[in-house]
PDB file of N, CA and C in Angstrom:
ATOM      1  N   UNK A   1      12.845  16.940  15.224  1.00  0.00           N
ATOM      2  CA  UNK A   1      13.408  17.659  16.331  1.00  0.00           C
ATOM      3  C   UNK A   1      14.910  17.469  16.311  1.00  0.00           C
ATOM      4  N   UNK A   2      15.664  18.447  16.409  1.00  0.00           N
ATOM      5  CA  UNK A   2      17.197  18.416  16.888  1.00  0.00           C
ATOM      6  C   UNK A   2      17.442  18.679  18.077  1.00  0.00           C
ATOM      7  N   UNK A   3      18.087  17.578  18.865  1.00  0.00           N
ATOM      8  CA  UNK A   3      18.558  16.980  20.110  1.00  0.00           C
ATOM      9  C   UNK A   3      20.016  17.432  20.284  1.00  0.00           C
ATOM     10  N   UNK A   4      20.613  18.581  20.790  1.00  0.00           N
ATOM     11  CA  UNK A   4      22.137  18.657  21.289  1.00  0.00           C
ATOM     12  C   UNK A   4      22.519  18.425  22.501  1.00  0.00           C
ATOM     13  N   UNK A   5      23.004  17.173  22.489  1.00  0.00           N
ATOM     14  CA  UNK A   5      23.439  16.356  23.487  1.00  0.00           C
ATOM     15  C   UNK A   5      24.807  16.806  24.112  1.00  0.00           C
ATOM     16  N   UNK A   6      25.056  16.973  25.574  1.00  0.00           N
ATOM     17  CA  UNK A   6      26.646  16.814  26.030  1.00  0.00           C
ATOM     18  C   UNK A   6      26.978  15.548  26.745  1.00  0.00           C
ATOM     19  N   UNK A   7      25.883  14.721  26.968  1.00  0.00           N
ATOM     20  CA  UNK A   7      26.591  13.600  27.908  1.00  0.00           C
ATOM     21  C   UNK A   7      25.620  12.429  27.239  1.00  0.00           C
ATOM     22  N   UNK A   8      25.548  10.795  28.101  1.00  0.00           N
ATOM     23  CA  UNK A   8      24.435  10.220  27.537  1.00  0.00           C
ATOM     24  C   UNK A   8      23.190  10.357  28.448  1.00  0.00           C
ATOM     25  N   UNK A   9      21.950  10.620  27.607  1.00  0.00           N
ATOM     26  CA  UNK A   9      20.859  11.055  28.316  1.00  0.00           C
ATOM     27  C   UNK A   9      19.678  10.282  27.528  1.00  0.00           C
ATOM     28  N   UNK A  10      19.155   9.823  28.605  1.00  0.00           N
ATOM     29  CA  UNK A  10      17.498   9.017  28.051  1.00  0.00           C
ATOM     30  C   UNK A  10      16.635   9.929  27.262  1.00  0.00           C
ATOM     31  N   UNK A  11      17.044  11.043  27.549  1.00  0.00           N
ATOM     32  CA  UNK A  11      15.565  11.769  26.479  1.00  0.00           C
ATOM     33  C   UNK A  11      14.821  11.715  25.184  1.00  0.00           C
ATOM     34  N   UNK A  12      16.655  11.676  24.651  1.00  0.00           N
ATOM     35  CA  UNK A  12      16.435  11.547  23.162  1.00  0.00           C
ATOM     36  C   UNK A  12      15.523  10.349  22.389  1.00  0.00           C
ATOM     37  N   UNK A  13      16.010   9.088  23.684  1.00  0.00           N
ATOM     38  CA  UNK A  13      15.192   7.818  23.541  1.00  0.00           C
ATOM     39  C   UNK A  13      13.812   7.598  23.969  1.00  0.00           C
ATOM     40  N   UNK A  14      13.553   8.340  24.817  1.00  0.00           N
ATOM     41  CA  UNK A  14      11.909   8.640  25.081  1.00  0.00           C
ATOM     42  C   UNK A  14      11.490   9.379  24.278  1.00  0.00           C
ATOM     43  N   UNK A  15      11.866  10.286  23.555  1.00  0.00           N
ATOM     44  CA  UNK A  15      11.050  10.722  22.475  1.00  0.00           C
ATOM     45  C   UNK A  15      10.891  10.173  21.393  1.00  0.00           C
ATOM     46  N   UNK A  16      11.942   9.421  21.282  1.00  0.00           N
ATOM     47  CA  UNK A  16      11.354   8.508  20.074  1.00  0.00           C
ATOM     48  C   UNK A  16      10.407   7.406  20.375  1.00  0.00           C
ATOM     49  N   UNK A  17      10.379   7.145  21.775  1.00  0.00           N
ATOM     50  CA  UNK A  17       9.622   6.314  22.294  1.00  0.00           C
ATOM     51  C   UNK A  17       8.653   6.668  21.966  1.00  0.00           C
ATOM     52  N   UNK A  18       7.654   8.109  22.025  1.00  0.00           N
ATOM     53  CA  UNK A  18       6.654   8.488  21.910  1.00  0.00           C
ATOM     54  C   UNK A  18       6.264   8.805  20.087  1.00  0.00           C
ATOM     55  N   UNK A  19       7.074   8.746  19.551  1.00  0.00           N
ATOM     56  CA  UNK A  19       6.675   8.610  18.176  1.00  0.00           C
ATOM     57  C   UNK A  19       7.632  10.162  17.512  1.00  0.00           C
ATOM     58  N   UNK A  20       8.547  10.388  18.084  1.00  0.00           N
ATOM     59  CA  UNK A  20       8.839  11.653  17.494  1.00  0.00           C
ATOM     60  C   UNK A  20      10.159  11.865  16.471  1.00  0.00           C
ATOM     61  N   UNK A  21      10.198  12.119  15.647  1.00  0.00           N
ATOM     62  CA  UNK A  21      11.949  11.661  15.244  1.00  0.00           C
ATOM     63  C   UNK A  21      13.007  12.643  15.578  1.00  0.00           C
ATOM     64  N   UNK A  22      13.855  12.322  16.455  1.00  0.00           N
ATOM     65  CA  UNK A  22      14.408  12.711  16.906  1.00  0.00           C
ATOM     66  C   UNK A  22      16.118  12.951  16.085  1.00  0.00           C
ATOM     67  N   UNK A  23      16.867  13.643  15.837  1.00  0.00           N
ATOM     68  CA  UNK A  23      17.664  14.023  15.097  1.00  0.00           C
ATOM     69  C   UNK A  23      19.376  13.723  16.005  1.00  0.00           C
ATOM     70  N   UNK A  24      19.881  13.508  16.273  1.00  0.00           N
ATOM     71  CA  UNK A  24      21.231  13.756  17.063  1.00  0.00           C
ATOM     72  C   UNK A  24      22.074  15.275  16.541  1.00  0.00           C
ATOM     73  N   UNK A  25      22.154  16.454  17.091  1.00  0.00           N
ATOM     74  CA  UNK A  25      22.792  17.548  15.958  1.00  0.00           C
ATOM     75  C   UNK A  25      24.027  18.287  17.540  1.00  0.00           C
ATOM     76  N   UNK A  26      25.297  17.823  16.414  1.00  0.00           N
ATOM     77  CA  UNK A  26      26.314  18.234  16.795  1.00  0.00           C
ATOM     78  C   UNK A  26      27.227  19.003  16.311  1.00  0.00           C
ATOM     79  N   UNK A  27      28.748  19.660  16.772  1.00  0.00           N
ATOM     80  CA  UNK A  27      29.090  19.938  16.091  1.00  0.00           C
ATOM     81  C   UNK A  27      29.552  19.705  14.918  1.00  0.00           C
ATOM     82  N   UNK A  28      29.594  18.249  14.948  1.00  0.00           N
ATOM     83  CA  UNK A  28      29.939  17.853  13.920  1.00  0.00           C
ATOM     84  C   UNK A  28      29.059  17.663  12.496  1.00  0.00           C
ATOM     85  N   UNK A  29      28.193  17.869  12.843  1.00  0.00           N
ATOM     86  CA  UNK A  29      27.408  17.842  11.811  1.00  0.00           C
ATOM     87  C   UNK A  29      26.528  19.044  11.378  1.00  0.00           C
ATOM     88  N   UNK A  30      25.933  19.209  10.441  1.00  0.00           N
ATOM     89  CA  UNK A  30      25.629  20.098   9.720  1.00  0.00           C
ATOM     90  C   UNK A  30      24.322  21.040  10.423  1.00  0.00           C
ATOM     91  N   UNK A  31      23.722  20.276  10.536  1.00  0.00           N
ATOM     92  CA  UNK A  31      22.258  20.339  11.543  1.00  0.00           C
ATOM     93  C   UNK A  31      22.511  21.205  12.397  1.00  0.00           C
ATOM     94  N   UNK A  32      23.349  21.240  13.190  1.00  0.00           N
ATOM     95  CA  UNK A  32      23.887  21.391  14.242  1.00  0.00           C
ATOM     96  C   UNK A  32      23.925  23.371  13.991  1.00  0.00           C
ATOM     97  N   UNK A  33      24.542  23.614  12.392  1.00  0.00           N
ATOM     98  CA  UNK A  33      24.398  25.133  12.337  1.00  0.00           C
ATOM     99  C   UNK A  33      23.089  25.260  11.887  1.00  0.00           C
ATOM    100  N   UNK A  34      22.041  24.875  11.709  1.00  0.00           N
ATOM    101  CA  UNK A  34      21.063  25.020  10.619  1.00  0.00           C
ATOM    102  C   UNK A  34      19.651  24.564  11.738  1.00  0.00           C
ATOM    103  N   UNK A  35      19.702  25.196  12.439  1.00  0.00           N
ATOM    104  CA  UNK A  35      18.408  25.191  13.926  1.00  0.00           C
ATOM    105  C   UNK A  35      17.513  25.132  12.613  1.00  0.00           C
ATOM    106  N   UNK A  36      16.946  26.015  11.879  1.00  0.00           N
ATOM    107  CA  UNK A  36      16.037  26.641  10.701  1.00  0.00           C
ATOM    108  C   UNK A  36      14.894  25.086  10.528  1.00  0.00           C
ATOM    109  N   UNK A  37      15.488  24.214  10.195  1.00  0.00           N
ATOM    110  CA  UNK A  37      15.350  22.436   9.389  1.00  0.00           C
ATOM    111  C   UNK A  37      14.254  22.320  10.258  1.00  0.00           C
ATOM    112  N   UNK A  38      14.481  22.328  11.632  1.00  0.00           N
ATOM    113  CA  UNK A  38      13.512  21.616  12.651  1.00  0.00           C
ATOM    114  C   UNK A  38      12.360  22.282  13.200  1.00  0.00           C
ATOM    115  N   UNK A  39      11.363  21.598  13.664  1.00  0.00           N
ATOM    116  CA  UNK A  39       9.938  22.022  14.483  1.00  0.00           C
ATOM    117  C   UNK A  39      10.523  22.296  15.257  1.00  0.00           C
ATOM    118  N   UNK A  40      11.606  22.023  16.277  1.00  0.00           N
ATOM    119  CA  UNK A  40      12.212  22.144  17.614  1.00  0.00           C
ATOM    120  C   UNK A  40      13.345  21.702  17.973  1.00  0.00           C
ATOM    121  N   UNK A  41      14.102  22.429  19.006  1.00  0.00           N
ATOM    122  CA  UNK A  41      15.755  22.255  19.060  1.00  0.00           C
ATOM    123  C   UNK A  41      15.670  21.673  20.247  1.00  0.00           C
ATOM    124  N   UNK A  42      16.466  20.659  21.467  1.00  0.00           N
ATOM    125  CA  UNK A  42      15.996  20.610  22.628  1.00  0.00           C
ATOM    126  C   UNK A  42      17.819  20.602  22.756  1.00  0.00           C
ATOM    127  N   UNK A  43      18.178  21.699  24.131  1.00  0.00           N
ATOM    128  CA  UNK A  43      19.851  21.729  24.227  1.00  0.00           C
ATOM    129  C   UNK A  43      19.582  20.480  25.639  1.00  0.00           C
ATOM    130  N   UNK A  44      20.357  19.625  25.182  1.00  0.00           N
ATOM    131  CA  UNK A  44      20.665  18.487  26.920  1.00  0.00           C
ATOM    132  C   UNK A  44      20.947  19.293  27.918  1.00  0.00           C
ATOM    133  N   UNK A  45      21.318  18.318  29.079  1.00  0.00           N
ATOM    134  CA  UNK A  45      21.547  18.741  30.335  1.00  0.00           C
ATOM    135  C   UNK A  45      22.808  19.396  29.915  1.00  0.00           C
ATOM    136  N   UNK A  46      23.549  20.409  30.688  1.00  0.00           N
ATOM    137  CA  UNK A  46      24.292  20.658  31.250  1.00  0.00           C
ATOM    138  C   UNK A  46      25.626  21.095  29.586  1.00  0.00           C
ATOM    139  N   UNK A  47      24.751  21.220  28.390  1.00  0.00           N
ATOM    140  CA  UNK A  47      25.315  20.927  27.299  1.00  0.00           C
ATOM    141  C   UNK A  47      26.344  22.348  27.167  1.00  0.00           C
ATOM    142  N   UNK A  48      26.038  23.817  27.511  1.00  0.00           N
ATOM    143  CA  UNK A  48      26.775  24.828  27.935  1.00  0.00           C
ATOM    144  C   UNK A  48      27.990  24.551  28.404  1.00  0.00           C
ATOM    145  N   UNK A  49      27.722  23.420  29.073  1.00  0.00           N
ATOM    146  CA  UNK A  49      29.090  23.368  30.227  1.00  0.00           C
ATOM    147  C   UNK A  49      29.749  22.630  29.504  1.00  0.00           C
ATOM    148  N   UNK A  50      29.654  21.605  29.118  1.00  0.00           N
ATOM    149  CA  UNK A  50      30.424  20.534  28.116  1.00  0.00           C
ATOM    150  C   UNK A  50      30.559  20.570  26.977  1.00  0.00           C
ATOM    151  N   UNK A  51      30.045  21.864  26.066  1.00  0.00           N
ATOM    152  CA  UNK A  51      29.760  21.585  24.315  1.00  0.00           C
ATOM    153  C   UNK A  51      31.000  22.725  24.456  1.00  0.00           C
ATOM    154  N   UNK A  52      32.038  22.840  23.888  1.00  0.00           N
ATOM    155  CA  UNK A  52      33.096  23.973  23.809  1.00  0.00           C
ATOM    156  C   UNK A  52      32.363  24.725  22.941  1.00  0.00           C
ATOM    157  N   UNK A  53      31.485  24.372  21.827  1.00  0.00           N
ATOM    158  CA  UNK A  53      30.781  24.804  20.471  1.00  0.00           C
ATOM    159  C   UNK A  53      30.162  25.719  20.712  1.00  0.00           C
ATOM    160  N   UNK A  54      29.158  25.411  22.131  1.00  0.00           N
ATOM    161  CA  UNK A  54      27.781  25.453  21.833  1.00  0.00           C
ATOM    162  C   UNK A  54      27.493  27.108  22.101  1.00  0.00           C
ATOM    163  N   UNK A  55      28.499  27.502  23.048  1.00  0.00           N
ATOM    164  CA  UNK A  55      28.111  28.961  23.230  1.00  0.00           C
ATOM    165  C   UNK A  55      28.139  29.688  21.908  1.00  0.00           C
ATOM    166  N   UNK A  56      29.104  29.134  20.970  1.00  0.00           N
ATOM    167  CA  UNK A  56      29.625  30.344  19.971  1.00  0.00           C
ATOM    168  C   UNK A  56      28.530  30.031  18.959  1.00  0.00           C
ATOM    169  N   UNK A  57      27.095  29.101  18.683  1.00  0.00           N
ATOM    170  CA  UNK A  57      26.472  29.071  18.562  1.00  0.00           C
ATOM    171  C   UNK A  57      25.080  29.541  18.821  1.00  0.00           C
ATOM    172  N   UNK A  58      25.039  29.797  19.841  1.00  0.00           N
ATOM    173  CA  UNK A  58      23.965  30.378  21.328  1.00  0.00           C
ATOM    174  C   UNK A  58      22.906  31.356  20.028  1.00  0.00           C
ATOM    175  N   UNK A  59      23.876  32.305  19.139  1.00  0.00           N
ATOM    176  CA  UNK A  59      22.975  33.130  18.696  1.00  0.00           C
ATOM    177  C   UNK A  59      22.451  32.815  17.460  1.00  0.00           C
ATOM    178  N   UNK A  60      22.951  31.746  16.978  1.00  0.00           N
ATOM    179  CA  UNK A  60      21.748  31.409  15.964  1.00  0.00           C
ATOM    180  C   UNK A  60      21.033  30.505  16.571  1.00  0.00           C
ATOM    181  N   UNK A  61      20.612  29.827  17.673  1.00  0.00           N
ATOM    182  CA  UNK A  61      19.658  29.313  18.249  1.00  0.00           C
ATOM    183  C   UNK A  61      18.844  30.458  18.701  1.00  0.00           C
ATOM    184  N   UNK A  62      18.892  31.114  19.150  1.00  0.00           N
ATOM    185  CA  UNK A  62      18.426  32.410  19.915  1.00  0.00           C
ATOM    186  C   UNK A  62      17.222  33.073  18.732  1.00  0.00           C
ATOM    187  N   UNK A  63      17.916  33.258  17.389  1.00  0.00           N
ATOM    188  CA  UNK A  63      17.575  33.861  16.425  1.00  0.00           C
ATOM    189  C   UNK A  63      16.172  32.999  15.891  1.00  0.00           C
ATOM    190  N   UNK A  64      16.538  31.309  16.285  1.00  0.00           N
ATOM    191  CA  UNK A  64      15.625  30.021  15.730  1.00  0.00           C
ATOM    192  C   UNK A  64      14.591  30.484  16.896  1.00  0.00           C
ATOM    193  N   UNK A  65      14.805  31.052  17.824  1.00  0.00           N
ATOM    194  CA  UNK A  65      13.643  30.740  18.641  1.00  0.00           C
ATOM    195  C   UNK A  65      12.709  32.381  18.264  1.00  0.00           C
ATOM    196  N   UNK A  66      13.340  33.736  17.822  1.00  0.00           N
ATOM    197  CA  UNK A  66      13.138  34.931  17.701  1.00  0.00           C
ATOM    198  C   UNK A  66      12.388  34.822  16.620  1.00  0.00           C
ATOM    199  N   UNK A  67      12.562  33.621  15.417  1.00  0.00           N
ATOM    200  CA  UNK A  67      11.770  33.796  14.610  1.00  0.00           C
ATOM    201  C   UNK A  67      10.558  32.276  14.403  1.00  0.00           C
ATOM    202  N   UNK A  68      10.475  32.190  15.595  1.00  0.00           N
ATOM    203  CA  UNK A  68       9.493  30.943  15.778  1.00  0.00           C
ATOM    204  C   UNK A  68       9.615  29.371  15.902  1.00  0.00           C
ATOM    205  N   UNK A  69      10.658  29.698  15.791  1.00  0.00           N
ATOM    206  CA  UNK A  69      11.382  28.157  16.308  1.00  0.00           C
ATOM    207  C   UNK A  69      11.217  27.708  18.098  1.00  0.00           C
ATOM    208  N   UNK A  70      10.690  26.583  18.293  1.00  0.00           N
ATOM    209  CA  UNK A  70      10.881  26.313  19.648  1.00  0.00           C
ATOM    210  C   UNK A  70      12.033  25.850  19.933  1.00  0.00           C
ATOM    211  N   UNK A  71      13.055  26.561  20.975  1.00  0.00           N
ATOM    212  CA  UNK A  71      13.791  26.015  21.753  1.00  0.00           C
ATOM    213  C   UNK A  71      13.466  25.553  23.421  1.00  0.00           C
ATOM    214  N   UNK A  72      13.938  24.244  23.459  1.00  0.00           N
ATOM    215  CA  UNK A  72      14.277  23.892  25.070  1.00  0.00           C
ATOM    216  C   UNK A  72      15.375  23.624  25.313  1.00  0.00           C
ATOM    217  N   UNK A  73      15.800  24.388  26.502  1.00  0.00           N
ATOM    218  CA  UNK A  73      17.129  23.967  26.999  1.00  0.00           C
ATOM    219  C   UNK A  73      17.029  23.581  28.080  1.00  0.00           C
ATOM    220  N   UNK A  74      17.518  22.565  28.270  1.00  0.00           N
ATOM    221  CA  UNK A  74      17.251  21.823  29.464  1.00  0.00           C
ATOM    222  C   UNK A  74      18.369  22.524  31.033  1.00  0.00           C
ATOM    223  N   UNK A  75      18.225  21.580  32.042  1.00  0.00           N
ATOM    224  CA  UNK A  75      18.910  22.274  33.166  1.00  0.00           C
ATOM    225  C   UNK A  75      20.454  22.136  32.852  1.00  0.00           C
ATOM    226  N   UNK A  76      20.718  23.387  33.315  1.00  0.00           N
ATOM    227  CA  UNK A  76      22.268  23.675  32.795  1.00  0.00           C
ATOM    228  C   UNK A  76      23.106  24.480  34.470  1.00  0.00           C
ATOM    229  N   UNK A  77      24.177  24.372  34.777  1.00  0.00           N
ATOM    230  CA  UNK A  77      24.596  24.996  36.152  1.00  0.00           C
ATOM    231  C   UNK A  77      24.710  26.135  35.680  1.00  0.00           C
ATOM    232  N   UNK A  78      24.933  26.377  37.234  1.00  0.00           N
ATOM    233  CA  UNK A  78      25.159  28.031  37.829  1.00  0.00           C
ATOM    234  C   UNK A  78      26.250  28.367  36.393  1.00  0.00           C
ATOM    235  N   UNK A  79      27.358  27.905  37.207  1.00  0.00           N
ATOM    236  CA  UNK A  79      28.803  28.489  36.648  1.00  0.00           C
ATOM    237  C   UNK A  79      29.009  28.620  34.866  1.00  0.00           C
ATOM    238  N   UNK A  80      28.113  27.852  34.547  1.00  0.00           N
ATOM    239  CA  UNK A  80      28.259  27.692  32.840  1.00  0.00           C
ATOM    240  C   UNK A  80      27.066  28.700  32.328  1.00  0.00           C
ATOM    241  N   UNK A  81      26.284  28.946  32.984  1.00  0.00           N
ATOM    242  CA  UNK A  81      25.123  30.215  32.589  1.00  0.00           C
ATOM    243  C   UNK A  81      24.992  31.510  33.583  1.00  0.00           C
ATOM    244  N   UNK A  82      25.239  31.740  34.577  1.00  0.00           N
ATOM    245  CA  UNK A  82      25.270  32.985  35.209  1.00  0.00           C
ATOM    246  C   UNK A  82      26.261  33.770  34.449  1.00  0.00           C
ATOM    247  N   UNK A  83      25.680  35.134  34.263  1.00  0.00           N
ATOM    248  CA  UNK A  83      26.958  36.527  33.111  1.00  0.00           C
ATOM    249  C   UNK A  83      26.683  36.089  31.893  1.00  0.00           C
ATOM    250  N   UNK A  84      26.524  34.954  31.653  1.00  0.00           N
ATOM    251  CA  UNK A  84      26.619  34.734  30.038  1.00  0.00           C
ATOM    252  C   UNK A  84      25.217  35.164  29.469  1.00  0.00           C
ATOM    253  N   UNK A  85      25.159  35.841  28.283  1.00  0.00           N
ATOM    254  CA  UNK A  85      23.718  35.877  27.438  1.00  0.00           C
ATOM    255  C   UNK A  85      23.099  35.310  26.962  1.00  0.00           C
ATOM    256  N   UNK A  86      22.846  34.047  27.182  1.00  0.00           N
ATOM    257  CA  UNK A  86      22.607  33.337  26.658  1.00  0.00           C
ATOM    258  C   UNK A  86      21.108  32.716  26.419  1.00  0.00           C
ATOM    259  N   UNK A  87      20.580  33.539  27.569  1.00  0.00           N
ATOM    260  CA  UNK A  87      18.997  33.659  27.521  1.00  0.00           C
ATOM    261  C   UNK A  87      18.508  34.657  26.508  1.00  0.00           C
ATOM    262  N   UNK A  88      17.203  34.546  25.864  1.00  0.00           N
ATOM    263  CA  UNK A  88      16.834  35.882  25.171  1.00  0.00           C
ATOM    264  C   UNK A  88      16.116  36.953  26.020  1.00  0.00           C
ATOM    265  N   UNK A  89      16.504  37.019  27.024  1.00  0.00           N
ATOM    266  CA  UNK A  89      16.169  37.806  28.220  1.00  0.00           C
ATOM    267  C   UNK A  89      16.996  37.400  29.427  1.00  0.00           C
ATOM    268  N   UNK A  90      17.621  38.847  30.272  1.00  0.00           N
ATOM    269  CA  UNK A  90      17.848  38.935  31.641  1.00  0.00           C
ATOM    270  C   UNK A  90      18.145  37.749  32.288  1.00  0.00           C
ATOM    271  N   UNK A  91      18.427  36.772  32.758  1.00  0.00           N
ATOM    272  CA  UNK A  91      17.822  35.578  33.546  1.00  0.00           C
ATOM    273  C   UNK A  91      19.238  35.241  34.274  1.00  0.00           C
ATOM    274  N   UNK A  92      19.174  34.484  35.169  1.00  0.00           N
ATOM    275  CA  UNK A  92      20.034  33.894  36.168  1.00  0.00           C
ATOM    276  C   UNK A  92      19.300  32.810  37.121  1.00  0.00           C
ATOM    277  N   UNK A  93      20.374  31.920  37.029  1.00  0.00           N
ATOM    278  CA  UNK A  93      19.785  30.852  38.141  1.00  0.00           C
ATOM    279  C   UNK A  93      19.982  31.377  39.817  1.00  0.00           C
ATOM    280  N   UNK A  94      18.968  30.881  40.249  1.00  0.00           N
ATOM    281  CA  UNK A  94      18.731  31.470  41.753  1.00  0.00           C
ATOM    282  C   UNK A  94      19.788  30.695  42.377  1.00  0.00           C
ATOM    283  N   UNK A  95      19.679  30.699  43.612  1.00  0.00           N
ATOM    284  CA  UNK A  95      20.121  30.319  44.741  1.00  0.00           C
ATOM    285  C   UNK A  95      20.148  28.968  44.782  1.00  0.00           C
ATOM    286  N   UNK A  96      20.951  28.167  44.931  1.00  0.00           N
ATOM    287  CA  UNK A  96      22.008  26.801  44.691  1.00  0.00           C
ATOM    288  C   UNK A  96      21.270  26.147  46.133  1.00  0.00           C
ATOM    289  N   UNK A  97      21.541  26.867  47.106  1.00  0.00           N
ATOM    290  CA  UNK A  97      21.332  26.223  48.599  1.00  0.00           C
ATOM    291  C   UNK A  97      20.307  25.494  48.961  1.00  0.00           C
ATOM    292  N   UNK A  98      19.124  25.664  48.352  1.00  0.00           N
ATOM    293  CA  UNK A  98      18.044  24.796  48.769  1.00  0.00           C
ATOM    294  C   UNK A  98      18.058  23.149  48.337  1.00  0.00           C
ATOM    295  N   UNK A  99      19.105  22.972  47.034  1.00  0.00           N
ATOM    296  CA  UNK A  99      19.302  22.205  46.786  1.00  0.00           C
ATOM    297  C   UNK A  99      19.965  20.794  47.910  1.00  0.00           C
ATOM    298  N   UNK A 100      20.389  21.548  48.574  1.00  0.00           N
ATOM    299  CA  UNK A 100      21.703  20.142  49.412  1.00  0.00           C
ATOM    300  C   UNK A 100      20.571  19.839  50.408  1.00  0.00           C
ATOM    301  N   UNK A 101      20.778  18.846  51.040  1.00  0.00           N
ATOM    302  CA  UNK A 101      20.297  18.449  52.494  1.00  0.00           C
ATOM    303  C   UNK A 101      20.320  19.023  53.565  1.00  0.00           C
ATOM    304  N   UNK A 102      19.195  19.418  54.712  1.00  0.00           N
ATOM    305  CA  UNK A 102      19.368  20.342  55.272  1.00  0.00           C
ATOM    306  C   UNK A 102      21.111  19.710  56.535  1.00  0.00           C
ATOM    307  N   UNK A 103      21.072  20.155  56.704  1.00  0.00           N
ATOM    308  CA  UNK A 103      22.398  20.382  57.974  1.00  0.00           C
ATOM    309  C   UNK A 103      21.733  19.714  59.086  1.00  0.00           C
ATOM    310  N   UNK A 104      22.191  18.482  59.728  1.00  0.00           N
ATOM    311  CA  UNK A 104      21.760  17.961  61.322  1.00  0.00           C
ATOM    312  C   UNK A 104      22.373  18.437  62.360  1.00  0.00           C
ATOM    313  N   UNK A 105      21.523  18.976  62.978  1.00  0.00           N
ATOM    314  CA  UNK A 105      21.995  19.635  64.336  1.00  0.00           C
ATOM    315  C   UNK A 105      21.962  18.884  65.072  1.00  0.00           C
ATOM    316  N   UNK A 106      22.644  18.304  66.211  1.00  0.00           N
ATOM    317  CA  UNK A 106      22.318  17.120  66.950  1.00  0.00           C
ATOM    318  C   UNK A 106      22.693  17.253  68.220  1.00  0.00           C
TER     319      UNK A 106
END
């Protein structure tokens, strides 16, 4: 599996926990253009927002998943994925608001 990480995140380490080998693929490295190699790509949290790379990449991941490649991309914000294409379909994140705490009226 290739893991594109933007911050530090336990995942990569729970999957190896579970027996899986897990790859680190960045820009810096080769992997990183070559989705093709792996059973599965998994993009980190929020990696859109923080990878300067990763968008100008977006479509050969897109292509890894068009021709049978599993991609997961994990949760990513509003502002770094709303307008952008980056889904292989239509998509937008909903409504932000349910998220916060409700408001005390008192």
């Amino acid at each position: 599996m290739g893991y594109i990480s933007a911050e530090s995140e336990p995942v990569p380490d729970a999957l190896k926990m579970l027996g899986i080998r897990v790859e680190m693929a960045g820009c810096e490295h080769a992997e990183f253009w070559r989705p093709f190699q792996y059973d599965a790509v998994v993009v980190g949290v929020r990696a859109y927002e923080l990878r300067s790379e990763l968008p100008g990449a977006n479509q050969r991941l897109l292509d890894y998943a068009k021709n049978g490649g599993t991609l997961v991309v994990q949760y990513q914000r509003d502002f770094a994925w709303d307008g952008k294409n980056y889904a292989p379909y239509p998509a937008k994140i909903g409504n932000q608001a349910g998220r916060s705490a409700p408001a005390h009226h008192g």
